[in-house]
C-alpha atoms as a PDB file:
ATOM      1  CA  UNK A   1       4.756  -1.136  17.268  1.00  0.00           C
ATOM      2  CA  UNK A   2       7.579  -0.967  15.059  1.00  0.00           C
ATOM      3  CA  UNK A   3       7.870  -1.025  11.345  1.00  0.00           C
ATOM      4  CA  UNK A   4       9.889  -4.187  11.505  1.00  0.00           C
ATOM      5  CA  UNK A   5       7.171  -5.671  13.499  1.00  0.00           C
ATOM      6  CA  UNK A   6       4.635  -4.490  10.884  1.00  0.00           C
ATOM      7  CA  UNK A   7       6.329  -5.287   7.886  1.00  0.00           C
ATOM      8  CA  UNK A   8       6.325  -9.248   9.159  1.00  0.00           C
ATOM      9  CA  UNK A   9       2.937  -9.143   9.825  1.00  0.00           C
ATOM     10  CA  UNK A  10       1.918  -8.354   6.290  1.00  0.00           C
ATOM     11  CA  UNK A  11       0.230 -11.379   4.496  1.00  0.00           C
ATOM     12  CA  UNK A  12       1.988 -11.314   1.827  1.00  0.00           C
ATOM     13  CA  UNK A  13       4.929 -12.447  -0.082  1.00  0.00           C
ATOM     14  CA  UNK A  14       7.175 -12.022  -3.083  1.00  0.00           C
ATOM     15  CA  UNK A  15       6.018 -11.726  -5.977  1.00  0.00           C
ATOM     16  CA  UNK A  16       3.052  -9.668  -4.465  1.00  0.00           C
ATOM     17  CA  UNK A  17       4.640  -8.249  -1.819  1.00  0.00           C
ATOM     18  CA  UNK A  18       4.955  -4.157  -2.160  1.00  0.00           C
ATOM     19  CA  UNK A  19       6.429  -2.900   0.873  1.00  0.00           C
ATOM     20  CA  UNK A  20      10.084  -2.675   1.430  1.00  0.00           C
ATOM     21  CA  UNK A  21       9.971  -0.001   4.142  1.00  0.00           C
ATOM     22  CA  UNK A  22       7.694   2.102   6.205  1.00  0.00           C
ATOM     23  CA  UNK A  23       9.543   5.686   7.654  1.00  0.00           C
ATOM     24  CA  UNK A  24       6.659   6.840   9.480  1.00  0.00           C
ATOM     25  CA  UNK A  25       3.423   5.662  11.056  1.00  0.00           C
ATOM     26  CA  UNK A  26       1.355   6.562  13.837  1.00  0.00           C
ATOM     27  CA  UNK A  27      -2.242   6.312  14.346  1.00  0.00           C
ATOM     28  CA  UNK A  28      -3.150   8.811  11.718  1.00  0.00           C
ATOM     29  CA  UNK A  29      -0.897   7.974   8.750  1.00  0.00           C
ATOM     30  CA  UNK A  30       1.562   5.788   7.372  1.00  0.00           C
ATOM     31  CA  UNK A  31       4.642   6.679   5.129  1.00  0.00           C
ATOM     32  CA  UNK A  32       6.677   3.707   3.350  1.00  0.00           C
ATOM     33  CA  UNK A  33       8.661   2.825  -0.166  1.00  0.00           C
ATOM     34  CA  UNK A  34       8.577   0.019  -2.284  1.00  0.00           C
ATOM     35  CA  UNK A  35      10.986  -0.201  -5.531  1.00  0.00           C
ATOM     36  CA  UNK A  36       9.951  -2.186  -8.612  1.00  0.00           C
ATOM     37  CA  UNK A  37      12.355  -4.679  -9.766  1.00  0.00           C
ATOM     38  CA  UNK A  38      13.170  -4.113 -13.078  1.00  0.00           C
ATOM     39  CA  UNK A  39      12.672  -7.885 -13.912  1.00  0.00           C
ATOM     40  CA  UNK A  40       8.887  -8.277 -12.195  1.00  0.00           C
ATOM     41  CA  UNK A  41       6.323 -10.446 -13.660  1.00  0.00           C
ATOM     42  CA  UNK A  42       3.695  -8.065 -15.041  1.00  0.00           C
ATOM     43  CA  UNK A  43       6.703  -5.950 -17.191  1.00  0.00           C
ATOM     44  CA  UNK A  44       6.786  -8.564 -19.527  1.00  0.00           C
ATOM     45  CA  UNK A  45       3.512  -8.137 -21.071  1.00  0.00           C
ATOM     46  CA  UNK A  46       2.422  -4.378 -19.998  1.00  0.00           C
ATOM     47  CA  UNK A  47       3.381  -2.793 -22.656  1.00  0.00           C
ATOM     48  CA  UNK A  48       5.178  -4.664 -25.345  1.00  0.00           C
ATOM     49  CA  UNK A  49       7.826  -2.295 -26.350  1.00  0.00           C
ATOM     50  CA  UNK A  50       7.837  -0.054 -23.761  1.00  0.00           C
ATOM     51  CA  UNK A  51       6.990  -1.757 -19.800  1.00  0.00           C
ATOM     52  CA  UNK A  52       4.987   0.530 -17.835  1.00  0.00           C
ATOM     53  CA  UNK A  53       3.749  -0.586 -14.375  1.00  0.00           C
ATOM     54  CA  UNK A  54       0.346  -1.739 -14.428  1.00  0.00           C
ATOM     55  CA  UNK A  55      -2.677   0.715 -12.272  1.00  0.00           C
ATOM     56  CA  UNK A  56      -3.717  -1.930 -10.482  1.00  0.00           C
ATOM     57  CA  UNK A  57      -0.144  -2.853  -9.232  1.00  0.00           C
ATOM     58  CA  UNK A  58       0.145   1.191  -8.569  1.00  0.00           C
ATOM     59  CA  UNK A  59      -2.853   0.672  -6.444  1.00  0.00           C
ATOM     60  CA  UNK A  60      -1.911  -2.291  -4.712  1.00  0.00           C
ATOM     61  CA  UNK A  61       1.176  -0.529  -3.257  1.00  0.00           C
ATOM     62  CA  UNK A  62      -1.086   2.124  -2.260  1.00  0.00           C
ATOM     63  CA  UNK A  63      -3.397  -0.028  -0.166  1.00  0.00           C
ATOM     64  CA  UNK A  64      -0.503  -2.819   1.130  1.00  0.00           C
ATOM     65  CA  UNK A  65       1.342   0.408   2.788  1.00  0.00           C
ATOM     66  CA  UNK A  66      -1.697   3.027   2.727  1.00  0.00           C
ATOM     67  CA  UNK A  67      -3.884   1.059   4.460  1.00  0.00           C
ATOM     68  CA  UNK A  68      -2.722  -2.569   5.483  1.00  0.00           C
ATOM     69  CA  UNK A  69       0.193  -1.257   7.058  1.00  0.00           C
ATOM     70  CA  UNK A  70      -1.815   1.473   8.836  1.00  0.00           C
ATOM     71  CA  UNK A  71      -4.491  -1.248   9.791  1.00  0.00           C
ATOM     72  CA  UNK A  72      -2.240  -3.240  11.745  1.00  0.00           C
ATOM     73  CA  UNK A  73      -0.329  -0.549  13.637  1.00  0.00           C
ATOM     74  CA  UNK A  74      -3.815   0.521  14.809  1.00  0.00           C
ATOM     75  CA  UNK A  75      -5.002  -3.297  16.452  1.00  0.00           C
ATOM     76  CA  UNK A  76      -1.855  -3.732  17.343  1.00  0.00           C
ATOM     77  CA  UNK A  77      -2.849  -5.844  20.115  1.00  0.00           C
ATOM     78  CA  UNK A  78      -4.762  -8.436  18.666  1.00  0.00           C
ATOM     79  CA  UNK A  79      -2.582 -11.675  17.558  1.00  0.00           C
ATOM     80  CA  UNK A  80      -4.020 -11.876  14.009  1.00  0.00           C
ATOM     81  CA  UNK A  81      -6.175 -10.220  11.559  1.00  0.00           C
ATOM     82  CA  UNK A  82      -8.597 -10.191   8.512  1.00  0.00           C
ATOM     83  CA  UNK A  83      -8.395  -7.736   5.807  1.00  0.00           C
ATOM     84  CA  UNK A  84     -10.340  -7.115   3.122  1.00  0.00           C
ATOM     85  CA  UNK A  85     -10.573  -3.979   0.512  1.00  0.00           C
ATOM     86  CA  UNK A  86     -13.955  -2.496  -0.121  1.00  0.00           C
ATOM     87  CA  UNK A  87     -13.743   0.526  -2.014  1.00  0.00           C
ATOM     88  CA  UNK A  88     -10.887   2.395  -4.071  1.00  0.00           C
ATOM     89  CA  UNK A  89     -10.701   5.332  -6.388  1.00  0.00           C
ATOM     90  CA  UNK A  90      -7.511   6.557  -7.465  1.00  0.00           C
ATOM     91  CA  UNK A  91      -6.468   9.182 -10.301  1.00  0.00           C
ATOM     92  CA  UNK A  92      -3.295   8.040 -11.904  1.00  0.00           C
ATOM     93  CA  UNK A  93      -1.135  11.112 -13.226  1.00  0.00           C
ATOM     94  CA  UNK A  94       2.241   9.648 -14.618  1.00  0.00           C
ATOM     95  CA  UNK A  95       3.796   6.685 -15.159  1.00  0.00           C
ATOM     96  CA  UNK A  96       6.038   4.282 -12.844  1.00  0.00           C
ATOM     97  CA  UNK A  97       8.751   2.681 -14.937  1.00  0.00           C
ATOM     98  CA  UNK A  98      10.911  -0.235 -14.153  1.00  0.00           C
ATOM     99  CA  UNK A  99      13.491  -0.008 -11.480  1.00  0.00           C
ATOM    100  CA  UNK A 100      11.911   3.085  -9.702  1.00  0.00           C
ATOM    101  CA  UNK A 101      11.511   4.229  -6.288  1.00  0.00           C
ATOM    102  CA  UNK A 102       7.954   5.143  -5.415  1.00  0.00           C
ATOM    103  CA  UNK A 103       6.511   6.521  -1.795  1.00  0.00           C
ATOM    104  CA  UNK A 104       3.254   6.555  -0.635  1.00  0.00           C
ATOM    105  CA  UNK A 105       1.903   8.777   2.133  1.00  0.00           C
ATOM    106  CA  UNK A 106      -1.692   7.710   3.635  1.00  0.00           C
ATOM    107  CA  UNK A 107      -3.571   9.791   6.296  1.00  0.00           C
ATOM    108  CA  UNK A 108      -6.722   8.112   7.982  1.00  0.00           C
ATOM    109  CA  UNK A 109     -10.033   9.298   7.321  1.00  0.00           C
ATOM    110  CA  UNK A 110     -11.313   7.578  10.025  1.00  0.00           C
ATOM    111  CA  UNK A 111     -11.408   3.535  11.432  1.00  0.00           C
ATOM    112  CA  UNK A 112     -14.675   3.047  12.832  1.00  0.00           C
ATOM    113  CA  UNK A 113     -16.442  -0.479  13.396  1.00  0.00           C
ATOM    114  CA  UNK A 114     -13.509  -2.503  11.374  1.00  0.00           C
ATOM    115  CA  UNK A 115     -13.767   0.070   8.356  1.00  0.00           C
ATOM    116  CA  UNK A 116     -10.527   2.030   8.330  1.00  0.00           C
ATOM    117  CA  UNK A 117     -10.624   4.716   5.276  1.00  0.00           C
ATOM    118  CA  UNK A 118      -7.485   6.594   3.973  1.00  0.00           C
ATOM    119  CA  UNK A 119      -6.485   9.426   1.275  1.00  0.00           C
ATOM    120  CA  UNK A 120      -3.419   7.828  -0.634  1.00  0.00           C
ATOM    121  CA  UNK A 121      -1.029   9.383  -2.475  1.00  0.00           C
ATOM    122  CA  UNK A 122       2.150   8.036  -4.725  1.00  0.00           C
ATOM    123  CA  UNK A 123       4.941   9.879  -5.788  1.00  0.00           C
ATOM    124  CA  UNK A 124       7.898   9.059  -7.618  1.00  0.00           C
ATOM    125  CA  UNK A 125      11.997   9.492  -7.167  1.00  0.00           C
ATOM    126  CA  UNK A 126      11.765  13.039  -8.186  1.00  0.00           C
ATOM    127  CA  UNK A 127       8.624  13.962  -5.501  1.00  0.00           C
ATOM    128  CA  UNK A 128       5.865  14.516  -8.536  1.00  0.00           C
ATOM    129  CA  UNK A 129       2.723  12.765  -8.029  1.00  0.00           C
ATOM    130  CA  UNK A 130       1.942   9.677  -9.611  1.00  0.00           C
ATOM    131  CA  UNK A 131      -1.695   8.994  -8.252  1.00  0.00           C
ATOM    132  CA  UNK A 132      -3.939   9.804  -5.517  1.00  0.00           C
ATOM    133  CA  UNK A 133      -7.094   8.319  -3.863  1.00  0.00           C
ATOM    134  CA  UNK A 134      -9.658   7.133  -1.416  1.00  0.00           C
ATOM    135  CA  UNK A 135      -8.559   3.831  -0.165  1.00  0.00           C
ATOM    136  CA  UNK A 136     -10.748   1.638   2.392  1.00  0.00           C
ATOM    137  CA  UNK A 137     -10.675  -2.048   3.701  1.00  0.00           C
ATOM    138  CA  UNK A 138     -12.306  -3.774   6.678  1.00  0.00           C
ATOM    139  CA  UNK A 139     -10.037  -5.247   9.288  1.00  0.00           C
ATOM    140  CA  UNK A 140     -10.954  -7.237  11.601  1.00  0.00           C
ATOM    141  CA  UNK A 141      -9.545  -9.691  14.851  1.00  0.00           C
ATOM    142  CA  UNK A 142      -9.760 -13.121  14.080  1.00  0.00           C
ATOM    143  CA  UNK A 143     -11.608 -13.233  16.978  1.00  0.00           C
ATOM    144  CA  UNK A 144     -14.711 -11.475  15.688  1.00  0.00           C
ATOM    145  CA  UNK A 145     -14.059 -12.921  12.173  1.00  0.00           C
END
């Protein structure tokens, strides 16, 4: 499966959408970017005078391309899917600012009866490391939803 393919399948959309690309995956990791607009949403209010990108956006990139992404290259197969997140704990390190670049790299743990499990990581533009974590979701066929 290609990334292109992946990428459409995601069920989401702008303005909580955090994938622009994936430059790896196979069926034990996934490696992708995403780039904060300096105008999003959440800036506004987080923090007043000086806009720092909220954890739990942080986190959502990690899971949408961590594990999501990862999910769906692995049932590849099946024409449509459920996902839902059931655990998470990430460290944050640093802070993401407006306008940056961020990658995450995910390697499976394992995907075993519709649980797939992944260490996350996030780094920034300059290759330090913004968080890391233990990221897990259920995903399922429709057809056993």
């Amino acid at each position: 499966m290609k990334s292109e393919e992946i990428l459409a399948l995601l069920p989401y959309q702008t303005p909580f959408l955090f994938v622009d690309a994936l430059q790896h995956v196979d069926e034990n990791g996934v490696q992708g970017t995403y780039t904060f607009p300096a105008d999003s949403y959440f800036y506004q209010g987080h923090f007043k005078d000086l806009p720092v990108t909220p954890g739990v956006i942080l986190t959502e990139v990690m899971a949408q391309i961590g594990v999501v992404c990862l999910g769906i290259f692995l049932v590849a197969s099946v024409q449509g899917i459920q996902m839902a997140l059931s655990s998470v704990q990430v460290d944050f390190f640093i802070p993401v600012y407006p306008g940056e670049t961020v990658t995450v790299r995910s390697k499976k743990d394992y995907f075993r009866f519709h649980k797939l499990k992944c260490q996350v990581q996030l780094f920034n533009s300059r290759g330090e490391l913004v968080a890391r974590g233990s990221i897990a979701g259920m995903i399922k066929p429709e057809a056993y939803a």
